[in-house]
Protein backbone atom coordinates (compact mmCIF):
# COMPACT_ATOMS: atom_id res chain seq x y z
CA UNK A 1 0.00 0.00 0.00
CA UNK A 2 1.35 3.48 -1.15
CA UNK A 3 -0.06 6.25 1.10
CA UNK A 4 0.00 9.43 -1.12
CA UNK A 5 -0.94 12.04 1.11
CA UNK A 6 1.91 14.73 1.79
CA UNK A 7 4.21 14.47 5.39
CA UNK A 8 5.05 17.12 7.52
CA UNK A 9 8.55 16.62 7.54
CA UNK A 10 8.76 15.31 4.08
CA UNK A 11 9.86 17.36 1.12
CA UNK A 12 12.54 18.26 -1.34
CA UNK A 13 15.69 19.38 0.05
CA UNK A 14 17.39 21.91 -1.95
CA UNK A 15 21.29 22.73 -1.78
CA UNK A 16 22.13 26.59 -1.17
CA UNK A 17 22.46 28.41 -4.75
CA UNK A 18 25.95 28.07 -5.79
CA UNK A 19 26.47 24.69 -3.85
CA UNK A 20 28.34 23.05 -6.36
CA UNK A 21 29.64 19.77 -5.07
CA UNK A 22 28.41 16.02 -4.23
CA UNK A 23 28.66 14.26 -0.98
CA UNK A 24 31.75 12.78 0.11
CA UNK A 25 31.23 8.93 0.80
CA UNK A 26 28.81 6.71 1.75
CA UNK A 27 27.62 8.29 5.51
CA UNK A 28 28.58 5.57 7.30
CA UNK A 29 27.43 7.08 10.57
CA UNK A 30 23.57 7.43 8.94
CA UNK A 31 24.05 4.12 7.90
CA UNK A 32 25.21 2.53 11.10
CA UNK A 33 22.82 4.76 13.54
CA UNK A 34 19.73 3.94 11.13
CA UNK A 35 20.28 0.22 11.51
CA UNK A 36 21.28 0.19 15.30
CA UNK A 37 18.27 1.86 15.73
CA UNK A 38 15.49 -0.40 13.36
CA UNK A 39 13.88 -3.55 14.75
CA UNK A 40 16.57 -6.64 13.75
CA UNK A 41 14.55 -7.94 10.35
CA UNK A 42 14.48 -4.56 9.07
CA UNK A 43 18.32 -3.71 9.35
CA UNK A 44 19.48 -5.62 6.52
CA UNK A 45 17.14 -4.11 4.25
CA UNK A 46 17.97 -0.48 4.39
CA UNK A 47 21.93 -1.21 5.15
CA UNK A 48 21.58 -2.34 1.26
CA UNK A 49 20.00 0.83 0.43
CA UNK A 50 23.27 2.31 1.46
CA UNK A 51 25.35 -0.25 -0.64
CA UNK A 52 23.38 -0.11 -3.86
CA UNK A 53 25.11 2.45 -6.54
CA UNK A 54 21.85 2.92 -8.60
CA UNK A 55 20.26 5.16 -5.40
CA UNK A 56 23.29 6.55 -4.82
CA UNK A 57 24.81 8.03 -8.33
CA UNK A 58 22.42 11.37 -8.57
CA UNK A 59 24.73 13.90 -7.12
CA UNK A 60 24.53 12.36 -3.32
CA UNK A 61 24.45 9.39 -0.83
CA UNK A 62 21.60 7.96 0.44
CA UNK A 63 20.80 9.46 4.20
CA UNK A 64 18.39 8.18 7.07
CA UNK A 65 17.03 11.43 8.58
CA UNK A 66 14.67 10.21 11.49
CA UNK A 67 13.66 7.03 12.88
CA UNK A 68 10.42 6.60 14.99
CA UNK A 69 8.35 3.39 15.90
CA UNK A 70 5.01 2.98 15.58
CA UNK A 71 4.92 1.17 19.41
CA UNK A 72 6.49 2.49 22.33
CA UNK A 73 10.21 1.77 21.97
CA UNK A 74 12.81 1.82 24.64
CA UNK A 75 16.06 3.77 24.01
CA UNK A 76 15.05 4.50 20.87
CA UNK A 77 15.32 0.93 19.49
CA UNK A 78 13.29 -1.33 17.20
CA UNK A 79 11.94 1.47 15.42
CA UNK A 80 10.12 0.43 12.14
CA UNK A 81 9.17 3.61 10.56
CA UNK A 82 11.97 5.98 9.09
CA UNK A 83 12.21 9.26 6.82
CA UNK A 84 14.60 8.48 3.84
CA UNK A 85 16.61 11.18 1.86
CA UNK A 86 17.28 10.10 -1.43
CA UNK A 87 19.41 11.37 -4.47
CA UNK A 88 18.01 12.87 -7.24
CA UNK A 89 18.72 14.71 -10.11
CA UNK A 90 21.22 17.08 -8.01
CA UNK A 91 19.12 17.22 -4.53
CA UNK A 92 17.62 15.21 -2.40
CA UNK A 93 13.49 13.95 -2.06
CA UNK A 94 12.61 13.00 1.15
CA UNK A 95 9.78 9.84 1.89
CA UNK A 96 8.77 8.46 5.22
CA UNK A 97 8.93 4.28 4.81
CA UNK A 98 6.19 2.71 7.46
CA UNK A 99 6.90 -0.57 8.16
CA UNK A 100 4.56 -2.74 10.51
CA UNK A 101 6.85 -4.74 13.44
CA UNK A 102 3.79 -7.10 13.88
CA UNK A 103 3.72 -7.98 10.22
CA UNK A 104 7.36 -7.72 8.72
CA UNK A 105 6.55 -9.90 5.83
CA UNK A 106 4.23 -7.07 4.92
CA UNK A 107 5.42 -4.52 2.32
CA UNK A 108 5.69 -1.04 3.67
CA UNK A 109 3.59 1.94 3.36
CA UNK A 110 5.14 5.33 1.71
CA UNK A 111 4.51 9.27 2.68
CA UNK A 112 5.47 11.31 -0.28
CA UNK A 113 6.33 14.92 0.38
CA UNK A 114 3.67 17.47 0.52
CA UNK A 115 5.84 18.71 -2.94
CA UNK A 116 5.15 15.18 -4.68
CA UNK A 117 1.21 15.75 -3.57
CA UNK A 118 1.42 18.99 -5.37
CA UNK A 119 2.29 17.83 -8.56
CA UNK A 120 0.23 14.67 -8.18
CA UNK A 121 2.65 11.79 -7.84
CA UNK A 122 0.52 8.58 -7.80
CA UNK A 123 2.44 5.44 -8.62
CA UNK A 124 0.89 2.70 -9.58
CA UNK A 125 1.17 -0.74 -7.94
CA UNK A 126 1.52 -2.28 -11.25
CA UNK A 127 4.67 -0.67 -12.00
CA UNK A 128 6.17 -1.61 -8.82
CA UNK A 129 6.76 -5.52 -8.96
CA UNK A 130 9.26 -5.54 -5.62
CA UNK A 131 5.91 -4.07 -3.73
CA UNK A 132 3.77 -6.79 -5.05
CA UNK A 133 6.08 -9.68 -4.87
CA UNK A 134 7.16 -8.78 -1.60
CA UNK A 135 9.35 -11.38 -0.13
CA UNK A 136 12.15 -9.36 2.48
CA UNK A 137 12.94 -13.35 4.35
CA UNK A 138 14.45 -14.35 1.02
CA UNK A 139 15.58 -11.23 -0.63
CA UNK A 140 17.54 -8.30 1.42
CA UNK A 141 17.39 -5.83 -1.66
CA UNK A 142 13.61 -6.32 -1.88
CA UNK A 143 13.46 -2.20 -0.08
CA UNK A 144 16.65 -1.03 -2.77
CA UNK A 145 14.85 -2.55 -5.57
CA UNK A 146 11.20 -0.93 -4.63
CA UNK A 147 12.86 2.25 -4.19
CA UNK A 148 14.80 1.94 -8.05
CA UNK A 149 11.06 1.12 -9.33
CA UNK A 150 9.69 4.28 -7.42
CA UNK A 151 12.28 6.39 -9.19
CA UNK A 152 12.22 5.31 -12.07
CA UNK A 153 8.51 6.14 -11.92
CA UNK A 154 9.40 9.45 -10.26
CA UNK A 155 11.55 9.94 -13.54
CA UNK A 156 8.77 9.14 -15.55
CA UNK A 157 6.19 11.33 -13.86
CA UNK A 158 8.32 14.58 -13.98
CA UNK A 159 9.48 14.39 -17.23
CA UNK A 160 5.19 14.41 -17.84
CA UNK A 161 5.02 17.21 -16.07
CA UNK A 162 7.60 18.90 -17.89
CA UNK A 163 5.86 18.17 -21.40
CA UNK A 164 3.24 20.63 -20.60
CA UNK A 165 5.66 23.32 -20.67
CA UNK A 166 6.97 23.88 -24.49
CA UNK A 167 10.27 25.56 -23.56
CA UNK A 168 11.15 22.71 -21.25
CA UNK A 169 9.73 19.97 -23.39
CA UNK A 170 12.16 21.43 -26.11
CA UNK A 171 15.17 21.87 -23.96
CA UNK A 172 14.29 18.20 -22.37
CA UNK A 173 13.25 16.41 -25.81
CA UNK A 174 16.68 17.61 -28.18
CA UNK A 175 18.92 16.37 -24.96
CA UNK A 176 16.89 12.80 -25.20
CA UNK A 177 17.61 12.74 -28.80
CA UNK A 178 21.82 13.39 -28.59
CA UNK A 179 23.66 10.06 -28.25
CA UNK A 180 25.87 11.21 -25.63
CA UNK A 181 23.56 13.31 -23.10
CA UNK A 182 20.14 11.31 -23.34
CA UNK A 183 20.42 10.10 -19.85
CA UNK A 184 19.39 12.86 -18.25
CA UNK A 185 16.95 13.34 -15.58
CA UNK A 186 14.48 16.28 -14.37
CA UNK A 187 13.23 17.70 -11.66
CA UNK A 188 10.13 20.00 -11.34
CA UNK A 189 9.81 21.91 -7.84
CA UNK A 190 7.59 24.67 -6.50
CA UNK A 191 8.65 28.34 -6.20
CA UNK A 192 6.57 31.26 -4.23
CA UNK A 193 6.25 33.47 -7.16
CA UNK A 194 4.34 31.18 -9.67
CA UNK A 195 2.01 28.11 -8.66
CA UNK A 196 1.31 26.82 -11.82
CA UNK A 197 4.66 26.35 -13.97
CA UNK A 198 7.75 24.60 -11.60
CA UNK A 199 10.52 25.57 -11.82
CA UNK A 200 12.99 22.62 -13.19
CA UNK A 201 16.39 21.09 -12.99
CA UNK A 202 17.70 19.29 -15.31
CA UNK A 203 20.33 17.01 -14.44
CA UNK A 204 22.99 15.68 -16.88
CA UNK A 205 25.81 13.24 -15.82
CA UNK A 206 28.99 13.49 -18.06
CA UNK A 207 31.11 10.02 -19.05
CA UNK A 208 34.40 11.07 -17.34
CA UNK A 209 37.50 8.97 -17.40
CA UNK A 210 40.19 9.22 -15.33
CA UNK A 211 41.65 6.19 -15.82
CA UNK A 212 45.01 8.02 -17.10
CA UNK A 213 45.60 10.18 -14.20
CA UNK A 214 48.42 10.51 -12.17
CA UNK A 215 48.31 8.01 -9.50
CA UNK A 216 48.99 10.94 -6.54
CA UNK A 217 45.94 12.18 -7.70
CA UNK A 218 43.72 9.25 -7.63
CA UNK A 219 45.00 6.78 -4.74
CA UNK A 220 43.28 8.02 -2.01
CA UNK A 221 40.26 9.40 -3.55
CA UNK A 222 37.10 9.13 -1.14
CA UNK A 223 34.33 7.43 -3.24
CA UNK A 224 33.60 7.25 -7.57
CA UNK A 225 34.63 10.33 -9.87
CA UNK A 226 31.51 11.41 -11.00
CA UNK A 227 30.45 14.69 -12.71
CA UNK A 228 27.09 16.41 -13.65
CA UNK A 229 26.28 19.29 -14.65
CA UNK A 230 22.68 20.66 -13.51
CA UNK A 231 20.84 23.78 -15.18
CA UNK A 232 17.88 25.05 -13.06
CA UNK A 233 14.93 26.96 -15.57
CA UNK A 234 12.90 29.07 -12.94
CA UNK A 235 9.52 30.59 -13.97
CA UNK A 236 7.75 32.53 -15.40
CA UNK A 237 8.50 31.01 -19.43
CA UNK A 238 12.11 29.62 -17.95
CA UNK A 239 13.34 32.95 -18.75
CA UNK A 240 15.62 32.44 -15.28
CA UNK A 241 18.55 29.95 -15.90
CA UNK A 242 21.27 29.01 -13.53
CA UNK A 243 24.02 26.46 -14.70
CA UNK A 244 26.21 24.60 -11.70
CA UNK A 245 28.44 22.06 -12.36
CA UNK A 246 28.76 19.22 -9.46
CA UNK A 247 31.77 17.10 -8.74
CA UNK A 248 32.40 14.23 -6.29
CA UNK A 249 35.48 14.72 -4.04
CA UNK A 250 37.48 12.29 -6.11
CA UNK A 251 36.92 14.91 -8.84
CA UNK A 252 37.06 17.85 -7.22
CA UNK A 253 40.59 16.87 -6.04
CA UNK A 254 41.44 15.61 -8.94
CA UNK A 255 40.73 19.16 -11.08
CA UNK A 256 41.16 21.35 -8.53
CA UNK A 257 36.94 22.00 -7.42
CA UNK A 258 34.41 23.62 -9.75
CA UNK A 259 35.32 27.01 -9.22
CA UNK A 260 39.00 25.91 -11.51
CA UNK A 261 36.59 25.38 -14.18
CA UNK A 262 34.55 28.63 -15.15
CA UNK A 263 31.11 27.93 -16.74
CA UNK A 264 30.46 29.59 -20.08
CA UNK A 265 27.52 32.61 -19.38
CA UNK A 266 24.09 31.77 -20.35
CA UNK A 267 21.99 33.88 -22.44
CA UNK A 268 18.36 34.43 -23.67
CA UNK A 269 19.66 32.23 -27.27
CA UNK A 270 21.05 29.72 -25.26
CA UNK A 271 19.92 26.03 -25.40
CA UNK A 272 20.69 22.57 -23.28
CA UNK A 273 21.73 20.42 -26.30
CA UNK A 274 24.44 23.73 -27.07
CA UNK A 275 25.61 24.60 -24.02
CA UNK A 276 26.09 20.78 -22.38
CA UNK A 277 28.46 19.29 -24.98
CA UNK A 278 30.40 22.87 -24.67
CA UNK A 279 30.62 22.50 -20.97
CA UNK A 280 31.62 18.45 -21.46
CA UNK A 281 34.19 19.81 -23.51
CA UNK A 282 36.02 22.14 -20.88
CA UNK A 283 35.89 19.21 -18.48
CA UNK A 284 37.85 16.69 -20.78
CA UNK A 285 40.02 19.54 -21.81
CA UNK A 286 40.77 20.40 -18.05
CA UNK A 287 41.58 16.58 -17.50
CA UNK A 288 43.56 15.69 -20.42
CA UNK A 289 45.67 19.47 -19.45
CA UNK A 290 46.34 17.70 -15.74
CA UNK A 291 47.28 14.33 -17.94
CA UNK A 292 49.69 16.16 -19.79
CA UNK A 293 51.29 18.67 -17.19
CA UNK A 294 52.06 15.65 -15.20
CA UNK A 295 53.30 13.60 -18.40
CA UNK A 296 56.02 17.04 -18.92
CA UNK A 297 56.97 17.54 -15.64
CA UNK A 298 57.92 14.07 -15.94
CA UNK A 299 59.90 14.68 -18.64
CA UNK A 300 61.73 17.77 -17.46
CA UNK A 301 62.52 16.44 -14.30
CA UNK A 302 64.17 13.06 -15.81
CA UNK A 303 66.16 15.41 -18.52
CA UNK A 304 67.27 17.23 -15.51
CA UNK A 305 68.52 14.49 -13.67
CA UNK A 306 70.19 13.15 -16.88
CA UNK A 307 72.56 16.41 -16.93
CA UNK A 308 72.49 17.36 -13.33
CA UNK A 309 71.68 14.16 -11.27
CA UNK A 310 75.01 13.96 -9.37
CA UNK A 311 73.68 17.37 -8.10
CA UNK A 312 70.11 16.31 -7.16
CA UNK A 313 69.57 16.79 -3.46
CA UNK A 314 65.63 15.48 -3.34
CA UNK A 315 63.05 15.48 -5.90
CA UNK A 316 58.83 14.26 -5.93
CA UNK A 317 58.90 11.10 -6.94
CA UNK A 318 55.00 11.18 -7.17
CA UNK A 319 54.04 14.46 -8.45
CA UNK A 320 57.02 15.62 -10.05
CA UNK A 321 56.49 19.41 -8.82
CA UNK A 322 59.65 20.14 -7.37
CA UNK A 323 63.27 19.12 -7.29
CA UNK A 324 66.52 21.10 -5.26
CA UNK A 325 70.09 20.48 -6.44
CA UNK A 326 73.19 21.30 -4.62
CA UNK A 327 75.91 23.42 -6.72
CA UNK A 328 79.81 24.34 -5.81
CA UNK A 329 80.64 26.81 -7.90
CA UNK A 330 84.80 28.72 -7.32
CA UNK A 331 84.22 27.39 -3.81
CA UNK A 332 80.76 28.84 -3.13
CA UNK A 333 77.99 26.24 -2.48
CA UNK A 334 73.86 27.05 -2.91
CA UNK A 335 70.95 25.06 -3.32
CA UNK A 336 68.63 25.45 -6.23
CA UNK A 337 65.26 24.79 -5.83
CA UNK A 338 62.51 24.47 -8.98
CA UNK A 339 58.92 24.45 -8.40
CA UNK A 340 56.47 23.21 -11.17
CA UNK A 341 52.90 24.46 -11.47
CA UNK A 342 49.79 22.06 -12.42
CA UNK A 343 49.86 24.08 -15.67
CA UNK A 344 53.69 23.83 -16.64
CA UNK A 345 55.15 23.74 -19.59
CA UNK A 346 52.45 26.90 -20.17
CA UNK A 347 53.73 28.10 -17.01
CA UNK A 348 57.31 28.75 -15.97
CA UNK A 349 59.23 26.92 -13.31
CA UNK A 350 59.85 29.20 -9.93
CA UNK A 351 63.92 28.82 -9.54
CA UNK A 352 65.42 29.62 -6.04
CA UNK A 353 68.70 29.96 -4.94
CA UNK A 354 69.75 29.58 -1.39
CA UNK A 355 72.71 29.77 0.62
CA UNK A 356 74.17 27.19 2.41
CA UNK A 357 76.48 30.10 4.37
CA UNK A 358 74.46 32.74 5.52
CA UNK A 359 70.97 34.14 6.65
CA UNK A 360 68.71 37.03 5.83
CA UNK A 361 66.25 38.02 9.05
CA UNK A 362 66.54 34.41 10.59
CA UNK A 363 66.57 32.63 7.17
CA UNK A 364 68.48 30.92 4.49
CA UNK A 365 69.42 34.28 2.34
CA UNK A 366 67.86 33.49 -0.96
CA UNK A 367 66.88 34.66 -4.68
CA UNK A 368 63.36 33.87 -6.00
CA UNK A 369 64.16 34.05 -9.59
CA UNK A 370 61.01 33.93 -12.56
CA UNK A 371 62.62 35.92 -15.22
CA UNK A 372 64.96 33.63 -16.17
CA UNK A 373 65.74 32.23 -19.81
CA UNK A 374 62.00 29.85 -20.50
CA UNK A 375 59.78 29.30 -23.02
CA UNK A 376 56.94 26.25 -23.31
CA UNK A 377 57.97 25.53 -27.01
CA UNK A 378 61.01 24.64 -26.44
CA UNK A 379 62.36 21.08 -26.18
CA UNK A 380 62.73 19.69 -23.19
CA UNK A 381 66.84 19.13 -23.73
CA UNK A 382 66.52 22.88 -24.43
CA UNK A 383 64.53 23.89 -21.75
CA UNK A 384 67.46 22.11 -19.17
CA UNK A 385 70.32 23.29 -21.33
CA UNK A 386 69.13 26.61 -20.82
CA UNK A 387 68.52 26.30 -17.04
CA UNK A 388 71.99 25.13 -16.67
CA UNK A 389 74.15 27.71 -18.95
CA UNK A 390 71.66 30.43 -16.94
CA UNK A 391 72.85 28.88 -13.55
CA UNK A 392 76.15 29.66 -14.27
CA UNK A 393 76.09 32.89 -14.64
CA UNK A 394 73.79 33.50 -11.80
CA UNK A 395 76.00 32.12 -9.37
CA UNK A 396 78.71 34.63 -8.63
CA UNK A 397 76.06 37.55 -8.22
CA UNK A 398 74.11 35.35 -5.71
CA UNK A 399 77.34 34.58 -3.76
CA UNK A 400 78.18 38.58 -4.08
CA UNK A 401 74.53 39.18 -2.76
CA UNK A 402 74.66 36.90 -0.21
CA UNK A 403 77.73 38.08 1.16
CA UNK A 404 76.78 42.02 1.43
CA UNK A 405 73.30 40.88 2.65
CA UNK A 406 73.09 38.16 4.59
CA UNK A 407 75.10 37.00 7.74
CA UNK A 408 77.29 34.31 7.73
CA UNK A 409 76.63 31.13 9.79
């Protein structure tokens, strides 16, 4: 039985404008309070919720919000009611899941939000096969798998609603048709200035692969690398648009957040099935730049230690941003240190000298040098051929400097 009347506490929840970001990884504390709390039979059932990618790939992680029981329950145990927030298209849709502790092998009863009674959510039994072939003794994803068939019905009944709307149908309809964007999803919610149109998010996950990145950058990554980009139409006529682009932590490390990656403007000619594969676009090209500034710093630090290696002091072994050399030059010794960006070759190396004889206010006396002899055409053998001739003729004025400067040890 489906009860379709609105909840109280049940609704949409909607991230702060500008929130541009998914959930870290599964909430294992939600998780492990929900099920300490539940009566025994029911524990297994939602502790699968948590476990099952297909409610949990929508820009969030599954989350247990309340727990209640529908008998008097000591220390808040063997509860069999709780309010579920679940991932959707970019936010979150909250339904209360009534369970009966007298009859487990009953299916449970659902409170939609007072937002889903607005815009007349009414499943049908029919299309629900894990409520009518309810079985939860033999089959611990029976509550996963009824809550894939509700949104996939959800899915349906939104994109309905937004085919009464012929700017929306359009901008919903040409994304449905493109090969590599069709599996979208919308998302119609109510706003206080207009009753009568929603306003709508559309949701559209990008195919990212980041199976060629760096290994630093991946190892410890918290959870999948997913990335979406969602574009909110607000009434009246969807005339309001605002485009945010979400990223899992894995990604965000990976490419530095969303705010590294600026979002082309919108404007009253724009449309979905332009502005998505432009946006897709700036992605890959921001991942395959991090491929390939890793792949050159690579490169330049190997040619370096091919020329200079019986000079190497350290070097990243991992992320190849930085690597110090000790030089003895006409009896004067100095360290030089080069730091490389995330965008080098396009950006040049920060060289800088230090003294391994005096001090400048309580510190190694140094040079930060960045106008030094570069440019990101050149070869890498000329790039490190250059460095070194440069280095030479740099020392003696950093050994004069640091003598009338600095104080010696």
């Amino acid at each position: 039985l489906i009860i379709l009347a609105g909840g109280e506490g049940a609704g949409p929840v909607h991230g702060p404008a500008g929130l541009c970001c998914y959930e870290g990884a599964m909430s294992a504390e939600s998780a492990k309070s929900a099920c300490w709390s539940l009566v025994p039979a029911l524990a297994p059932l939602v502790k699968d919720c948590f476990l099952n990618d297909r409610l949990n790939s929508h820009g969030g992680i599954i989350e247990v919000l309340k727990t209640s029981s529908s008998v008097d329950s000591e220390n808040g145990r063997n509860c069999d009611r709780l309010v579920m927030a679940i991932p959707y298209c970019g936010t979150k849709v909250e339904w209360e899941i009534l369970f009966d502790q007298n009859h487990l092998t009953r299916p449970p009863d659902f409170i939609f939000s007072l937002e889903d009674d607005h815009w007349e959510f009414n499943p049908a039994p029919e299309h629900l096969p894990s409520l009518t072939h309810w079985h939860p003794t033999d089959d611990t994803a029976c509550l996963s798998s009824l809550l894939e068939e509700l949104l996939r019905q959800y899915r349906s009944h939104h994109q309905a609603i937004v085919a009464r709307f012929p700017r929306l149908n359009f901008e919903l309809n040409t994304l449905k048709q493109s090969s590599k964007f069709s599996c979208c999803d919308v998302y119609c919610f109510k706003t206080d200035n207009c009753a009568y149109e929603p306003a709508t998010k559309f949701y559209i996950p990008f195919p990212l692969d980041l199976s060629s990145m760096p290994a630093y950058l991946t190892k410890d990554n918290p959870g999948p690398s997913l990335a979406a980009l969602v574009v909110t139409f607000y009434p009246p006529n969807a005339k309001q648009v605002v485009p945010e682009l979400l990223l899992s932590p894995a990604v965000e490390r990976v490419i530095g957040g969303s705010k590294s990656l600026k979002l082309p403007s919108w404007n009253s000619q724009t449309c979905l099935i332009d502005y998505v594969p432009f946006v897709n676009d700036l992605l890959e090209e921001k991942v395959n730049l991090i491929i390939q500034s890793y792949i050159k710093r690579k490169e330049y630090v190997a040619a370096l230690l091919s020329v200079l290696g019986s000079s190497v002091l350290e070097y990243n072994t991992e992320s190849f941003k930085s690597i110090a050399f000790l030089f003895e030059h006409q009896g004067f010794a100095l360290i030089a240190k080069l730091e490389l960006s995330d965008s080098f070759p396009k950006d040049q190396p920060v060289l800088c000298l230090l003294s391994v004889y005096h001090t400048l206010q309580g510190r190694p006396c140094q040079w930060l040098l960045k106008d030094y002899p570069y440019s990101p055409r050149w070869e890498v053998d000329e790039k490190v051929e250059r460095l070194r001739a440069y280095l030479l003729t740099v020392v003696s004025k950093f050994k004069d400097y640091s003598s009338d400067k600095g104080e010696f040890l």
